[in-house]
N, C-alpha and C. Protein backbone atom coordinates (compact mmCIF):
# COMPACT_ATOMS: atom_id res chain seq x y z
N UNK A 1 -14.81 7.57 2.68
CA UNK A 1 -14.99 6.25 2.12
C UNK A 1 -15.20 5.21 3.22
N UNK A 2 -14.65 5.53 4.70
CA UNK A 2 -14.75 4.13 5.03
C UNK A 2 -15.68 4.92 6.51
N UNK A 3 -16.77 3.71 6.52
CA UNK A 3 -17.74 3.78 7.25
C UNK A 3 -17.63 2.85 8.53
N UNK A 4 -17.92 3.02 9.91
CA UNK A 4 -17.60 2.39 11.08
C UNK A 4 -18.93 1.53 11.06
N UNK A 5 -18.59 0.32 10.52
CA UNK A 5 -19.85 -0.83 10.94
C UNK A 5 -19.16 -1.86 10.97
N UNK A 6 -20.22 -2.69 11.59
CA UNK A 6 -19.38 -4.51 12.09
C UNK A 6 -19.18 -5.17 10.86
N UNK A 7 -19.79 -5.33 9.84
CA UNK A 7 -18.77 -5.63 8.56
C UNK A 7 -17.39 -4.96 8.33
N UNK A 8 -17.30 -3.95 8.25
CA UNK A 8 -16.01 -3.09 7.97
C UNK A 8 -15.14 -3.28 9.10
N UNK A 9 -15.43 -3.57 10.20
CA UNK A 9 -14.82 -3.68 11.38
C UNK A 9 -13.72 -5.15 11.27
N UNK A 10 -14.73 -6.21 10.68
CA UNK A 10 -14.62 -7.89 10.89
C UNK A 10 -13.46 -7.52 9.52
N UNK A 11 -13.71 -6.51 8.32
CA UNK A 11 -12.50 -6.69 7.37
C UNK A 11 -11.32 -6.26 7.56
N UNK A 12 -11.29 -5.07 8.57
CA UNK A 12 -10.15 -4.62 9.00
C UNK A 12 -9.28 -5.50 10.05
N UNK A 13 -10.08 -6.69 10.75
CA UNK A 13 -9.73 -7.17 11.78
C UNK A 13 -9.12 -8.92 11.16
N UNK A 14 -9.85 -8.80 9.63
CA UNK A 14 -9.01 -9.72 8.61
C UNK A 14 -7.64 -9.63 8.37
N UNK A 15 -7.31 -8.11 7.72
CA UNK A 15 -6.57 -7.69 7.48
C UNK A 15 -5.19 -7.55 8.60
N UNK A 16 -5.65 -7.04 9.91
CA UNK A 16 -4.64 -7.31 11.01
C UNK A 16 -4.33 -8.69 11.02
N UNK A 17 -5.29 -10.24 11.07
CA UNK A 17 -4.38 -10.83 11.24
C UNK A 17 -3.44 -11.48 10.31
N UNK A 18 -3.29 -10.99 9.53
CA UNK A 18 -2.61 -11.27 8.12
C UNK A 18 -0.81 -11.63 8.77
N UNK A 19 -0.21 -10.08 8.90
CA UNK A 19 0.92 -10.31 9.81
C UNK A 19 1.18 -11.57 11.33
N UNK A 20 -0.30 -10.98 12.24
CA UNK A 20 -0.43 -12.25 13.28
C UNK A 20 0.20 -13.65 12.77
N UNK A 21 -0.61 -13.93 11.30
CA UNK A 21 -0.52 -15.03 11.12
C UNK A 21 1.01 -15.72 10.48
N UNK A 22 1.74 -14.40 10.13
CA UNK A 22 2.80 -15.05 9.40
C UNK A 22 3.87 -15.04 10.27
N UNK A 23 3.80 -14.28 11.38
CA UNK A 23 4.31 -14.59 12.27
C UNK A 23 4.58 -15.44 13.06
N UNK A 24 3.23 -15.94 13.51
CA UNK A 24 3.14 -17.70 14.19
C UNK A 24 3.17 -18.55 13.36
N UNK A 25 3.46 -18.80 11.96
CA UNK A 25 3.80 -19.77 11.33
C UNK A 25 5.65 -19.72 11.05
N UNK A 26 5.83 -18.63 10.96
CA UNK A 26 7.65 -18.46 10.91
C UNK A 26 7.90 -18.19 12.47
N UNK A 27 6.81 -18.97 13.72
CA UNK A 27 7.83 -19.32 14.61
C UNK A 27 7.07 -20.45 14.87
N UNK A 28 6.83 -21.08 13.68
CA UNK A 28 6.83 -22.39 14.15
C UNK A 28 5.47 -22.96 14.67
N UNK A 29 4.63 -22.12 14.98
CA UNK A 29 3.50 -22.39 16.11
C UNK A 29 2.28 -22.22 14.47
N UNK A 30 2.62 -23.58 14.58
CA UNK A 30 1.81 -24.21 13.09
C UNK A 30 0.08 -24.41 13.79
N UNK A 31 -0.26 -24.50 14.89
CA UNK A 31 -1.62 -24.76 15.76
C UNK A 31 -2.37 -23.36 15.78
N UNK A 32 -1.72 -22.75 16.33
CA UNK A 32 -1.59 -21.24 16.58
C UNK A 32 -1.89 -19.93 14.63
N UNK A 33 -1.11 -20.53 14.32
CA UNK A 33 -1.20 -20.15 12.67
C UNK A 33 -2.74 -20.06 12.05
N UNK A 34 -3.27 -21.45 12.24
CA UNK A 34 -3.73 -22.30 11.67
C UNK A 34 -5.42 -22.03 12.34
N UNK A 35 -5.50 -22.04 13.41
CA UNK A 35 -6.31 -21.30 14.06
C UNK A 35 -6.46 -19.39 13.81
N UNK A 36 -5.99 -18.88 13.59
CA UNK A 36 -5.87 -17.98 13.17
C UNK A 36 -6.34 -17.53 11.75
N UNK A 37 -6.10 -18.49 11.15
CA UNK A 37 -6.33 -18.70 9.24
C UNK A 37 -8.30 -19.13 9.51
N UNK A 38 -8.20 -19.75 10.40
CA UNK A 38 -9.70 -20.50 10.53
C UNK A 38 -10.80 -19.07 10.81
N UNK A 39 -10.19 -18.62 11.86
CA UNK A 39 -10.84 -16.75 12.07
C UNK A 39 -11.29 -16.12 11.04
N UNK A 40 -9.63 -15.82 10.36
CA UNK A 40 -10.00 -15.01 9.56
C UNK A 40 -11.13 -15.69 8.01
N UNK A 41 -11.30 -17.08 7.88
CA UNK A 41 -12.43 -17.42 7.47
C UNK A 41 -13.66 -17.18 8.02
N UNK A 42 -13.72 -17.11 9.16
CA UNK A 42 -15.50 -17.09 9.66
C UNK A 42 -15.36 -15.53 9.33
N UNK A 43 -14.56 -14.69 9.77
CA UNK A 43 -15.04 -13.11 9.68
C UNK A 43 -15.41 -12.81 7.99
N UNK A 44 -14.74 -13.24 7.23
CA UNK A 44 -15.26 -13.48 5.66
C UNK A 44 -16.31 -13.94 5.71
N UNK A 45 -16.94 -14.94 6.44
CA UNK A 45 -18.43 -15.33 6.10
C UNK A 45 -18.90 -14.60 6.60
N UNK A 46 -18.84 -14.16 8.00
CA UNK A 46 -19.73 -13.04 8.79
C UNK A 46 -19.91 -11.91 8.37
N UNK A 47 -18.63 -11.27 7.85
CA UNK A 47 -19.05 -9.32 7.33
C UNK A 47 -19.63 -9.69 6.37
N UNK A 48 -19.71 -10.27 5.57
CA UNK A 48 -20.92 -10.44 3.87
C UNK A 48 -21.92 -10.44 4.48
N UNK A 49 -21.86 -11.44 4.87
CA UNK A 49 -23.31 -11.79 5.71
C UNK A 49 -23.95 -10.77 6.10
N UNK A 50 -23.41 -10.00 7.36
CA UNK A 50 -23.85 -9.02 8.16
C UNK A 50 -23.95 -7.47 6.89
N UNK A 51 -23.00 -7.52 6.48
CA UNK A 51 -23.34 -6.61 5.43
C UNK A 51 -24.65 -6.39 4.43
N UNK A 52 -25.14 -7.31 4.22
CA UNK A 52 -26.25 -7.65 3.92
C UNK A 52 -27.72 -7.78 4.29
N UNK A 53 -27.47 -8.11 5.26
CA UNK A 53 -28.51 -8.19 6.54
C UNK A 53 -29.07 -7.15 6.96
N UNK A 54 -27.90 -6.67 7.32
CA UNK A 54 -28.10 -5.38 8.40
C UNK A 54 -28.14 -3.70 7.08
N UNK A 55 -28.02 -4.20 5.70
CA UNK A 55 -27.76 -3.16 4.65
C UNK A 55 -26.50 -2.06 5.21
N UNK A 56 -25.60 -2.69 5.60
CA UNK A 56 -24.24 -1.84 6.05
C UNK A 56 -23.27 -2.16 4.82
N UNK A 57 -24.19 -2.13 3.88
CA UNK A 57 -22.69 -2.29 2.27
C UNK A 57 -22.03 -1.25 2.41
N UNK A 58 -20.55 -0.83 2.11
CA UNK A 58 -20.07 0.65 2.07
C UNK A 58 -18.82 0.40 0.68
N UNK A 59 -19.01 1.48 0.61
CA UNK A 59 -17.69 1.35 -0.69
C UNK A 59 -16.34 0.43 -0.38
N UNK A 60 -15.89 0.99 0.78
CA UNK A 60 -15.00 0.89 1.72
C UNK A 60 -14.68 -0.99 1.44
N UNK A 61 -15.98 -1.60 1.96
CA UNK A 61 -16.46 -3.37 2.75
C UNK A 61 -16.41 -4.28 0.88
N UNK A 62 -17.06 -2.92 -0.23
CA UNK A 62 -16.63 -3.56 -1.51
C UNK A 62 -15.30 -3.48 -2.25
N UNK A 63 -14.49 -3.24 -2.08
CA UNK A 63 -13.16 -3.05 -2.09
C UNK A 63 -12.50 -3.66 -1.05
N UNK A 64 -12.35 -3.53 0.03
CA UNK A 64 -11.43 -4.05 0.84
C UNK A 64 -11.64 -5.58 1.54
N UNK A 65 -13.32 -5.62 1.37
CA UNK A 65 -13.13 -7.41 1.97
C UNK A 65 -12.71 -8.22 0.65
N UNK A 66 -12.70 -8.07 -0.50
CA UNK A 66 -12.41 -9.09 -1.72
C UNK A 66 -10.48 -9.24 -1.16
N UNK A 67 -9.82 -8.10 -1.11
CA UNK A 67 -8.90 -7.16 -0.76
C UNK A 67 -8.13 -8.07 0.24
N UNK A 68 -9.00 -8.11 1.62
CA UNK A 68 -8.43 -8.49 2.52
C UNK A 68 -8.64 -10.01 2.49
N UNK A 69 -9.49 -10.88 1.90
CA UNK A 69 -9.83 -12.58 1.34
C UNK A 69 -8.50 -12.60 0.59
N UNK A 70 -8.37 -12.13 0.05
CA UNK A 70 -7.27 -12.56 -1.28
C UNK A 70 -5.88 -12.26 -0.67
N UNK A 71 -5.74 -11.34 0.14
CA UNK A 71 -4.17 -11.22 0.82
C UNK A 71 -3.97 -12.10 1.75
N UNK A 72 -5.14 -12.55 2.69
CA UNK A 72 -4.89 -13.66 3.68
C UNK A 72 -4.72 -14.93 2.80
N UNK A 73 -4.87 -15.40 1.93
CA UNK A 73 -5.07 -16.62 1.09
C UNK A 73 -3.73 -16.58 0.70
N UNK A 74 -2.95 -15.63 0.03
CA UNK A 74 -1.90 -15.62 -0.69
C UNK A 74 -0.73 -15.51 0.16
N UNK A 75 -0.78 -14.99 1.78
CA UNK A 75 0.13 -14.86 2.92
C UNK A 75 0.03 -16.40 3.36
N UNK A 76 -1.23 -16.86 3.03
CA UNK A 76 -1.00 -17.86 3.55
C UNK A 76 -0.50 -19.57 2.35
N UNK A 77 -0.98 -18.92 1.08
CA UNK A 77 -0.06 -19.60 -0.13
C UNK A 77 1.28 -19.43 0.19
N UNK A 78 1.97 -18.42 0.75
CA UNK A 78 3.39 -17.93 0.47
C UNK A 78 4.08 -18.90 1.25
N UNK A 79 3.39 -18.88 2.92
CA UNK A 79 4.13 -19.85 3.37
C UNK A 79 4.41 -20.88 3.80
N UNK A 80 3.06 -21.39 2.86
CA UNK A 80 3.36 -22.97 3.01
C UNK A 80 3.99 -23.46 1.76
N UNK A 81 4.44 -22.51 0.38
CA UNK A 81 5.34 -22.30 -0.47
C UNK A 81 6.75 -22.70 0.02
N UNK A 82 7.12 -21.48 0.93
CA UNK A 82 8.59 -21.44 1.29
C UNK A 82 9.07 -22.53 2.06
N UNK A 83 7.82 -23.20 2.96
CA UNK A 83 8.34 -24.25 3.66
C UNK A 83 8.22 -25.40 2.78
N UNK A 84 7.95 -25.68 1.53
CA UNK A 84 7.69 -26.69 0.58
C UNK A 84 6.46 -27.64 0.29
N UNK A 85 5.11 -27.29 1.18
CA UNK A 85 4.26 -28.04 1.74
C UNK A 85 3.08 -27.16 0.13
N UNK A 86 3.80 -26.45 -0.78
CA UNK A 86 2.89 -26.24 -1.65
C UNK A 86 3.76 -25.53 -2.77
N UNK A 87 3.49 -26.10 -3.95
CA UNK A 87 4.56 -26.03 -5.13
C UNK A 87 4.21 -24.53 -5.56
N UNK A 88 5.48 -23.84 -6.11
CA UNK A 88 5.58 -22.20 -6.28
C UNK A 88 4.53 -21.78 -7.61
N UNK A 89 5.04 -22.41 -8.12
CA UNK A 89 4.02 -21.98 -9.71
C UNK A 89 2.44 -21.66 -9.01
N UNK A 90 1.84 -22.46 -8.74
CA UNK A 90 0.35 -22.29 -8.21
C UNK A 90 0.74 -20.97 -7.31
N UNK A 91 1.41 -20.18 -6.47
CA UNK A 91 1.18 -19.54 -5.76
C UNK A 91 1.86 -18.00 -6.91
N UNK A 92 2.44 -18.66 -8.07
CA UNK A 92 2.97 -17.17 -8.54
C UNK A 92 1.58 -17.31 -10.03
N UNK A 93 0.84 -18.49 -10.30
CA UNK A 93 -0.14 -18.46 -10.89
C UNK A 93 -1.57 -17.94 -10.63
N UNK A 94 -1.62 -17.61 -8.92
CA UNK A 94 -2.87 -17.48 -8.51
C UNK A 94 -2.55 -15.85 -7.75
N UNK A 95 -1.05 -15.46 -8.08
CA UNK A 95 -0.79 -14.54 -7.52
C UNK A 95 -1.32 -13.08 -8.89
N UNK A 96 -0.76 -13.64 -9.75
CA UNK A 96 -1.29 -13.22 -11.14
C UNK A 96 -2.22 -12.83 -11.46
N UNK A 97 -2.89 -14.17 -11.00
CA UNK A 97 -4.61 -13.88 -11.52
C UNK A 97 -5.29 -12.70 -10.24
N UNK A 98 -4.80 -13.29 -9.22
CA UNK A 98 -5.90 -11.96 -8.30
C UNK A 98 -5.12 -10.55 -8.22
N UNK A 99 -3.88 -10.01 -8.98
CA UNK A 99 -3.45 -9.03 -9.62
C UNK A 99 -4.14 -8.79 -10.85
N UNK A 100 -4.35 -9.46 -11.58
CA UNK A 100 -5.40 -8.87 -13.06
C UNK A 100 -7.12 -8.91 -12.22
N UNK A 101 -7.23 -9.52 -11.25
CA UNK A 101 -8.83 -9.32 -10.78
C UNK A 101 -8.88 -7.81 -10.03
N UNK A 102 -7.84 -8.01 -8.75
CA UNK A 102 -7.69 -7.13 -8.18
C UNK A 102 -7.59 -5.71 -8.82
N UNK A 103 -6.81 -5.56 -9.56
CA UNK A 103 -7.04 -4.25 -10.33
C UNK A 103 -7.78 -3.61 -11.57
N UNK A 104 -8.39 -5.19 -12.19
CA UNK A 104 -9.53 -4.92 -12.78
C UNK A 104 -10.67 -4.31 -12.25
N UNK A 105 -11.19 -5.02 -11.25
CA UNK A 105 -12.25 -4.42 -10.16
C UNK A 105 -12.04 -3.15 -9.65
N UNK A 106 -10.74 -2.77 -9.24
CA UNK A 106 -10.35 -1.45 -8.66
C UNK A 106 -10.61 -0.30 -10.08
N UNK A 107 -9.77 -0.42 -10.73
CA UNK A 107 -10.02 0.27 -12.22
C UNK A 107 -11.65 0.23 -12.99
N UNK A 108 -12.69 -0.52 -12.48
CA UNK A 108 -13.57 -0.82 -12.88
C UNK A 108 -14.52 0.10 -11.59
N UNK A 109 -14.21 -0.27 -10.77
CA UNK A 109 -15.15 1.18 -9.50
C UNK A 109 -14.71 2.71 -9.41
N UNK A 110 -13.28 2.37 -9.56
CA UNK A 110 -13.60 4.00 -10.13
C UNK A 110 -13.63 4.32 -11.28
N UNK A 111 -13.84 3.90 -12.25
CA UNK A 111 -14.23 4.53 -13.38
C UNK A 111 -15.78 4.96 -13.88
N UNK A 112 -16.73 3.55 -13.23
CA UNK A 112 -17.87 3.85 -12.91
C UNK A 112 -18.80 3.60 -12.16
N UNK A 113 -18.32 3.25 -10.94
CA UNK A 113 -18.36 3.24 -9.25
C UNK A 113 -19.32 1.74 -9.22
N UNK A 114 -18.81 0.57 -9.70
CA UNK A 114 -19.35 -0.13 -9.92
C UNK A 114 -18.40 -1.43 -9.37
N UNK A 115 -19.15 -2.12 -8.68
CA UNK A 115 -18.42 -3.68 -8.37
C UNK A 115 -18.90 -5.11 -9.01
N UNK A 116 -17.93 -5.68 -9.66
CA UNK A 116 -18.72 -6.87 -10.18
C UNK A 116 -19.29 -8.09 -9.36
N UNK A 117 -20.22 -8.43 -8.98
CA UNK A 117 -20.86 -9.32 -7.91
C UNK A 117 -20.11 -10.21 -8.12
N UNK A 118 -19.76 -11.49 -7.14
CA UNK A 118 -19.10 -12.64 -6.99
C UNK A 118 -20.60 -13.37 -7.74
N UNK A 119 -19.92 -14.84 -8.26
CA UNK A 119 -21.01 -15.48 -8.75
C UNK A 119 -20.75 -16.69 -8.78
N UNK A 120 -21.34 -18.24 -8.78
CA UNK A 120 -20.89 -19.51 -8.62
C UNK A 120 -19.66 -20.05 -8.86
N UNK A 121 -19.29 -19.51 -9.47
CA UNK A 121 -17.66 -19.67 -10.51
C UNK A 121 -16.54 -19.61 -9.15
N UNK A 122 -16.41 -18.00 -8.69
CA UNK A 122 -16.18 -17.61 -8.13
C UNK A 122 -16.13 -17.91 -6.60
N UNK A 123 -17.37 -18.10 -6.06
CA UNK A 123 -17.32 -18.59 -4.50
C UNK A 123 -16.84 -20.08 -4.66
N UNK A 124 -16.81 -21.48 -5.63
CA UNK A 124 -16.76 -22.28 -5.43
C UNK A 124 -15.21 -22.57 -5.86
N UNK A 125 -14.43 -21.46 -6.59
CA UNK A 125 -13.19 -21.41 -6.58
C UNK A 125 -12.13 -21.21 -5.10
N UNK A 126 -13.35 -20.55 -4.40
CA UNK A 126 -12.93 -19.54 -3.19
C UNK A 126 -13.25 -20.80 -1.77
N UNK A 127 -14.20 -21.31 -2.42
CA UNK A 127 -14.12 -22.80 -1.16
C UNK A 127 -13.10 -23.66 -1.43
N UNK A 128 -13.11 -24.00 -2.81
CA UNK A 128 -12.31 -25.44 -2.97
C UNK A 128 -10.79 -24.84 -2.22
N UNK A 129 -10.18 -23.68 -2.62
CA UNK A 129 -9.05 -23.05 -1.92
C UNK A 129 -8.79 -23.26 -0.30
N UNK A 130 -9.62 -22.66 -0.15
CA UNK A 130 -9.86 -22.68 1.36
C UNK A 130 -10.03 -24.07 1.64
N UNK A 131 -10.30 -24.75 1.31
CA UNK A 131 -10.65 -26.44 1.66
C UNK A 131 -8.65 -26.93 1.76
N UNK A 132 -8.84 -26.53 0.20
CA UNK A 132 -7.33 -27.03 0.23
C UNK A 132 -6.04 -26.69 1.20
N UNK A 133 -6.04 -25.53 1.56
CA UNK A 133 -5.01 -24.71 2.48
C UNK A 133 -5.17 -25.64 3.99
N UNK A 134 -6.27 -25.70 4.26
CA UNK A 134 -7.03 -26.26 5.66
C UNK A 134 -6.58 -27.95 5.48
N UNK A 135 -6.58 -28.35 4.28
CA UNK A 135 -5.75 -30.21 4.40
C UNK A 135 -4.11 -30.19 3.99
N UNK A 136 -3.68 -28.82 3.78
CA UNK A 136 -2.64 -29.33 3.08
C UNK A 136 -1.52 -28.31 3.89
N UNK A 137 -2.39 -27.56 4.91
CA UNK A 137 -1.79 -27.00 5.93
C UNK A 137 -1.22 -27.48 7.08
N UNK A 138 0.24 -27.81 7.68
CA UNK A 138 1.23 -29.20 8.75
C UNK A 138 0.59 -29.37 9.85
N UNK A 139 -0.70 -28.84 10.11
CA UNK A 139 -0.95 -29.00 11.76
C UNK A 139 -1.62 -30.59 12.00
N UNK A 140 -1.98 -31.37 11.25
CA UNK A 140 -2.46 -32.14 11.05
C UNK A 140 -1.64 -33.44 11.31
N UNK A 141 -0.97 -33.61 10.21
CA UNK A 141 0.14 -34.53 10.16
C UNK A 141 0.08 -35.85 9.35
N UNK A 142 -0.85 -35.65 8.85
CA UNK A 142 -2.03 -36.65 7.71
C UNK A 142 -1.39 -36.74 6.82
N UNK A 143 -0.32 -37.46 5.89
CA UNK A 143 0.03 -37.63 4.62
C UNK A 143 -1.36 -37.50 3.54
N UNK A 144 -2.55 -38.41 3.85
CA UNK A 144 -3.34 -38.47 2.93
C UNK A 144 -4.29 -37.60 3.04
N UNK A 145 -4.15 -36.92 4.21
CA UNK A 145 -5.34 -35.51 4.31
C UNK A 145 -4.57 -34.36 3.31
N UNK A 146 -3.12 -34.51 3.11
CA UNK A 146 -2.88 -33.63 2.48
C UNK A 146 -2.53 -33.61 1.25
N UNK A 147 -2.52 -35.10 0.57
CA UNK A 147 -2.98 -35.36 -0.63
C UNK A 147 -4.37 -35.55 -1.29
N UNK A 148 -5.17 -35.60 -0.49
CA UNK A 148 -6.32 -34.81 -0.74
C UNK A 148 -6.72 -33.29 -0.90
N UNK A 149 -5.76 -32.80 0.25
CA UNK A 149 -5.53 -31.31 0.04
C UNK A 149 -5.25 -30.57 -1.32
N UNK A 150 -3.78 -31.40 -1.64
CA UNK A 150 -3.33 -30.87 -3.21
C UNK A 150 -4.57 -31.24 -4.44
N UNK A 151 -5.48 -31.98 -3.97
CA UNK A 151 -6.16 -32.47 -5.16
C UNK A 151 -7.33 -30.99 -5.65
N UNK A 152 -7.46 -31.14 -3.90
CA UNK A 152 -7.99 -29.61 -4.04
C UNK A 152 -8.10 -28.47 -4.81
N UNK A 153 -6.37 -28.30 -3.92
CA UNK A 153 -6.03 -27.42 -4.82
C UNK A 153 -5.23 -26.83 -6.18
N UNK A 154 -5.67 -28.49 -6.85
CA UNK A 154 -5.45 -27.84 -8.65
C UNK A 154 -7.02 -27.73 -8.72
N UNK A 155 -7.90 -28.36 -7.93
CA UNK A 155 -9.40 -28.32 -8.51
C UNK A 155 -9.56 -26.65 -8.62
N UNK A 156 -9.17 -25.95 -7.52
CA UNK A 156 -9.85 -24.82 -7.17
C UNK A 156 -8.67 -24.11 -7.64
N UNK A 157 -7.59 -23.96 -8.02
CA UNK A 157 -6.50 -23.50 -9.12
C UNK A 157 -7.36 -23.16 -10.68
N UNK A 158 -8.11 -24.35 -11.09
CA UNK A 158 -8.39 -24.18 -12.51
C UNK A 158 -10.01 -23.73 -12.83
N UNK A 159 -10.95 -23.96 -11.21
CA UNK A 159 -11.70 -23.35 -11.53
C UNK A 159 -11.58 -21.49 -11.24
N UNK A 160 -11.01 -21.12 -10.39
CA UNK A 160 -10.48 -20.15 -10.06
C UNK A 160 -10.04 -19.46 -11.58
N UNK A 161 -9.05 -19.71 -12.37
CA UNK A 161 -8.88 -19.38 -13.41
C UNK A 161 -10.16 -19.63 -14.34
N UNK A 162 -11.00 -20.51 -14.47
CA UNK A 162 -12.00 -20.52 -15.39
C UNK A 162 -12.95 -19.08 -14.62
N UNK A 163 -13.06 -18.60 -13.37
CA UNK A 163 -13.60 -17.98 -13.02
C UNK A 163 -12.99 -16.24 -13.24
N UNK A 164 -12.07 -16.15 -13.73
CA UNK A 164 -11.37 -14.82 -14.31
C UNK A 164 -11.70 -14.97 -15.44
N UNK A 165 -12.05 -16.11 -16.64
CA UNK A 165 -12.21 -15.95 -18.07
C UNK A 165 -13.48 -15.87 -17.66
N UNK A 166 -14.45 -16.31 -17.21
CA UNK A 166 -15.91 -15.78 -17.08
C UNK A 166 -16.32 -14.52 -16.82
N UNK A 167 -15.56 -14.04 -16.18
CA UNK A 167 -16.14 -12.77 -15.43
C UNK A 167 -15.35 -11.50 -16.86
N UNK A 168 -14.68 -12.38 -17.38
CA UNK A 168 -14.13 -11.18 -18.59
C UNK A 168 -15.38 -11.36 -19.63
N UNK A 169 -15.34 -12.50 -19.84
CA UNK A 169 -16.26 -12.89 -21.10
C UNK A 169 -17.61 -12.08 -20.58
N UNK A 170 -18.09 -12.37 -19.60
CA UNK A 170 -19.20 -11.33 -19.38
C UNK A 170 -19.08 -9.92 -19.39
N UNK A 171 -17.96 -9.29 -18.62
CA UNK A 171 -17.79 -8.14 -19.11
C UNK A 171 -17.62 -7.77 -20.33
N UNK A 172 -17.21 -8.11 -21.70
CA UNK A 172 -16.97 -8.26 -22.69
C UNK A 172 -18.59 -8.36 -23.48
N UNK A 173 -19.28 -9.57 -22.73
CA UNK A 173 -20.36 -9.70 -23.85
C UNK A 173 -21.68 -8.43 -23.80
N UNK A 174 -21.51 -8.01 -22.30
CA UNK A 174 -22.42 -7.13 -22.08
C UNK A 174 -21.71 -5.79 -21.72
N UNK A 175 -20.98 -5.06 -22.40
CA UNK A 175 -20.52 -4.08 -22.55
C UNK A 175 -19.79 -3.38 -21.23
N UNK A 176 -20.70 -3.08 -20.41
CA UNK A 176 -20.30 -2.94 -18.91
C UNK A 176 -20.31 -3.84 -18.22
N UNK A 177 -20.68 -5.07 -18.41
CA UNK A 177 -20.16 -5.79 -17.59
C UNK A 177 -21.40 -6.87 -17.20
N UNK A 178 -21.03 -7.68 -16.65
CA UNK A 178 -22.41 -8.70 -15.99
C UNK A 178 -22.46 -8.52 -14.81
N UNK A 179 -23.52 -8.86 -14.13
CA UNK A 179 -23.79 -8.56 -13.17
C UNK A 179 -22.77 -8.01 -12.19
N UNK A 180 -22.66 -6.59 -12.72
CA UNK A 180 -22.50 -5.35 -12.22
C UNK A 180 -23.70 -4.68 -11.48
N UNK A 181 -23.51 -4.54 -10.02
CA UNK A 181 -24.39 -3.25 -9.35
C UNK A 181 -23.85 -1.90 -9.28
N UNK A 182 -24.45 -1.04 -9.23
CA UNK A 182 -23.97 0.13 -9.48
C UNK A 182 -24.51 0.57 -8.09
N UNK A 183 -23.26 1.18 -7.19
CA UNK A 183 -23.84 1.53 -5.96
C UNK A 183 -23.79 0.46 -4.45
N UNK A 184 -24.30 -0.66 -5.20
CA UNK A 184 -24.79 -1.89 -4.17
C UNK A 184 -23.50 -2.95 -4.04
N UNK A 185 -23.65 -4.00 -2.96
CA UNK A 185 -22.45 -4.73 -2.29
C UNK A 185 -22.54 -6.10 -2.83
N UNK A 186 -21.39 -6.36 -2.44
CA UNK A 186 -20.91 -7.68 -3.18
C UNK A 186 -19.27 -7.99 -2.93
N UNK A 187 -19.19 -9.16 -3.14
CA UNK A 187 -17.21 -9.47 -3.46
C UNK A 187 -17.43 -9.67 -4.66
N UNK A 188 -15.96 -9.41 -4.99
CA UNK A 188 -15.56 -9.98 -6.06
C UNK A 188 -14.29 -11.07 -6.22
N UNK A 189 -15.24 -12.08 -6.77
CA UNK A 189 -13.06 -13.15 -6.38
C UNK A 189 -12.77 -13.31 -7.30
């Protein structure tokens, strides 16, 4: 299943800094954290990218980069949770939802080796997030950068959820699913 290319490489190298990162934020080194969180964003833009480009899709890069996006997001929901800089419900609400995505999609490729493509809903749930984490994250020190932050992130909280009832409703209206590739690459958020 898992194939040695610079996409697959950039997801595995997501995935390592997952720990990195929760580490330098539970010691404090909020700069350090934070920079780190910024990485593991560009390597999310880059392996798609390059995956694409270069036609290095692998089973492996469709499964595990949605995989490794959604665990860095939620490591990094958790602890700006515990330190209070982001209210719990949103992080046990969004924890939910990418547990019913996450294993929808998983239960959905192997059953008929199929990934559901990411689609507007979806990536613009996946920015507004990322927008929000990045203003509402302490390195800053901005009261109003990070009330802009939270504004964020109920924006990208509810489209995020409108983006799990879409992607059902399509699966639903078209039997197998909407834009489903069979074979071919994509995320799914």
């Amino acid at each position: 299943m898992f194939v040695l290319n610079i996409p697959n490489v950039l997801t595995i190298i997501r995935i390592i800094l997952i720990p990195i990162f929760i580490a330098l934020f539970c010691h404090g080194q909020t700069a350090p954290a934070f920079a780190v969180y910024a990485a593991a964003c560009v390597t999310d833009a880059a392996d798609g990218y390059l995956a694409r480009r270069l036609n290095q899709v692998t089973a492996f890069g469709k499964l595990m980069d949605p995989l490794a996006d959604k665990l860095m997001q939620l490591s990094m929901m958790l602890c700006l949770a515990v330190t209070g800089y982001l209210p719990w419900w949103v992080v046990i609400v969004l924890l939910a939802k990418e547990t019913v995505m996450v294993t929808g999609g998983t239960l959905l490729f192997k059953k008929r080796d199929t990934v559901v493509m990411s689609n507007w809903s979806g990536k613009v749930a996946t920015a507004l997030l990322m927008l929000a984490i990045a203003a509402i994250f302490p390195w800053h020190g901005v009261e109003a950068v990070s009330r802009i932050g939270h504004a964020l992130l109920y924006a990208g909280l509810g489209m995020s959820l409108f983006s799990m009832v879409y992607y059902g409703l399509i699966y639903v209206k078209n039997g197998k699913g909407g834009k489903v590739k069979n074979g071919k690459g994509g995320k799914a958020h």
